[in-house]
Protein backbone atom coordinates (compact mmCIF):
# COMPACT_ATOMS: atom_id res chain seq x y z
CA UNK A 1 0.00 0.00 0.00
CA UNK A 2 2.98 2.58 0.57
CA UNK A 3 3.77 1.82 -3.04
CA UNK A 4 0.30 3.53 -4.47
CA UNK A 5 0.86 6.29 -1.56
CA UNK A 6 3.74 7.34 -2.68
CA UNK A 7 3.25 6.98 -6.24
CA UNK A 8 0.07 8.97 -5.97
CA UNK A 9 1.66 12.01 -3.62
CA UNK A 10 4.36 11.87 -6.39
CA UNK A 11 1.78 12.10 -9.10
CA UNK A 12 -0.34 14.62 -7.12
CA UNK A 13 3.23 17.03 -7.32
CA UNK A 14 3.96 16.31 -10.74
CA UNK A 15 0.06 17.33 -11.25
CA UNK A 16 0.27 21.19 -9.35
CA UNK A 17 3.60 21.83 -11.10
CA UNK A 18 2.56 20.60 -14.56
CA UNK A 19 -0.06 24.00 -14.22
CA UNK A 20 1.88 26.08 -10.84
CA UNK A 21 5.27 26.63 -12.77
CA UNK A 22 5.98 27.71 -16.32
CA UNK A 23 5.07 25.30 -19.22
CA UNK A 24 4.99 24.90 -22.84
CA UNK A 25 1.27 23.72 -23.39
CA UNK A 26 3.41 20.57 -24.45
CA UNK A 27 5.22 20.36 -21.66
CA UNK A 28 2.14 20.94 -19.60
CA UNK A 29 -0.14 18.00 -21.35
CA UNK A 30 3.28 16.30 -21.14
CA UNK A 31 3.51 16.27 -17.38
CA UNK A 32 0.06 16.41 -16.46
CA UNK A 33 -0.64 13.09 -18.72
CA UNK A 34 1.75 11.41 -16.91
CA UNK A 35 0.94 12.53 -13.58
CA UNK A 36 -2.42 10.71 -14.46
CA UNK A 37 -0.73 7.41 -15.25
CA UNK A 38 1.66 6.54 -12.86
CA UNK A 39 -1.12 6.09 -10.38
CA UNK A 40 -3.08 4.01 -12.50
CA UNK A 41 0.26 1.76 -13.49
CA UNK A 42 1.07 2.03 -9.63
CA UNK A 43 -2.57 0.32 -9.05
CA UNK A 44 -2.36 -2.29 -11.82
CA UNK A 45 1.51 -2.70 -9.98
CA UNK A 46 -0.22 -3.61 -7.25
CA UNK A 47 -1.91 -6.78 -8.63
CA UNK A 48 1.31 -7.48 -11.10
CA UNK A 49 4.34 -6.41 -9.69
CA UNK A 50 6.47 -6.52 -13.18
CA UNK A 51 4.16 -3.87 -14.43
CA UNK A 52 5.98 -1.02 -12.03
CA UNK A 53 8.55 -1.13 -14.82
CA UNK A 54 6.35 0.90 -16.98
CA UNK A 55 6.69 3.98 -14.42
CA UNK A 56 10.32 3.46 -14.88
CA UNK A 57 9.59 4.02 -18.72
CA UNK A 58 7.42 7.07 -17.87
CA UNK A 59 10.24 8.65 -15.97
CA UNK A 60 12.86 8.23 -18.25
CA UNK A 61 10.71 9.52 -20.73
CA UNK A 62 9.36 12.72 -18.90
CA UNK A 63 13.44 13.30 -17.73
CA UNK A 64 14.31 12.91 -21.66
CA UNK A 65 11.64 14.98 -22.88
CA UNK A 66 12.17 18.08 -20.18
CA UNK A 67 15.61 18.30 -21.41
CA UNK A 68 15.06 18.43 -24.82
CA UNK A 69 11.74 20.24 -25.11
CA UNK A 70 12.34 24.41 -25.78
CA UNK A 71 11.21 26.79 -24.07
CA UNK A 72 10.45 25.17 -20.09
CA UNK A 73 11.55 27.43 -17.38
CA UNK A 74 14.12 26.01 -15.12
CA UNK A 75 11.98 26.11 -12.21
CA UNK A 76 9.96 23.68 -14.34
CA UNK A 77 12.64 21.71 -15.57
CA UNK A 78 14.19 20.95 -12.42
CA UNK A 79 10.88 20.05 -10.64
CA UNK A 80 10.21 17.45 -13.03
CA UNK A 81 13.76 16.19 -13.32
CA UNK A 82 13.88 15.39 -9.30
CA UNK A 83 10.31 14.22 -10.15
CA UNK A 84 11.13 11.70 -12.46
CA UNK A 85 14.46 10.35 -10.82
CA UNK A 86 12.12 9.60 -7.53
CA UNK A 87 9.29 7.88 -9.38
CA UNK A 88 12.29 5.95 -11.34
CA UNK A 89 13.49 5.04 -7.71
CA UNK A 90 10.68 4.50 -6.14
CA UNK A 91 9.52 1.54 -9.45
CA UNK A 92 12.56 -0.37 -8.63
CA UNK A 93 11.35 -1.45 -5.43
CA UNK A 94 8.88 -4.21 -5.70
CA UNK A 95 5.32 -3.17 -4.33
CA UNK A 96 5.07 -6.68 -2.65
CA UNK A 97 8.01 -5.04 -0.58
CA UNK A 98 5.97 -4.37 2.74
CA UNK A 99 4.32 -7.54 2.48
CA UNK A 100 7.44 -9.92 2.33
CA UNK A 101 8.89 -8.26 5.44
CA UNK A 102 5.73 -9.15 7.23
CA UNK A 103 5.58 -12.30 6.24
CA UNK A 104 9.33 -13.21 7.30
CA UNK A 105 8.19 -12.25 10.97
């Protein structure tokens, strides 16, 4: 369950930026499309562990395209960059985590 949560606060940032800070209305659909499926892939994750690999996919994507999009403020830029590299963090760990250290007690 900390897997979704943390996903979803993630997403919920990624969200507010994609219209608080300065955006191409590229960038901006960009961001905010992918702030609405990394919960959804975080939920599915949930049921089929392998499929947290997409978010990983989504954040290298989103890092790649802030860098090479013209035209995003830095603020914006950086926001998303630290925003990607912790949803690409936070997919490597399995979402069964929490449940396997439970079980080993």
């Amino acid at each position: 369950m900390r897997f979704i949560n943390w996903n979803v606060g993630i997403a919920t940032w990624l969200l507010v930026s994609a219209f608080a800070l300065p955006n191409t209305p590229t960038s901006m659909f960009l961001v905010a499309a992918t702030a609405f499926l990394v919960p959804v892939v975080a939920l599915f994750a949930g049921v089929r562990p392998g499929a947290r690999f997409l978010i990983s996919a989504l954040a290298l994507a989103l890092a790649a395209l802030m860098l090479l999009l013209p035209g995003v403020s830095a603020a914006a830029r950086v926001s998303t960059l630290l925003v990607a590299a912790a949803l690409f963090a936070l997919s490597l760990v399995s979402p069964r985590h929490g449940r396997m250290a439970t079980a080993m007690r």
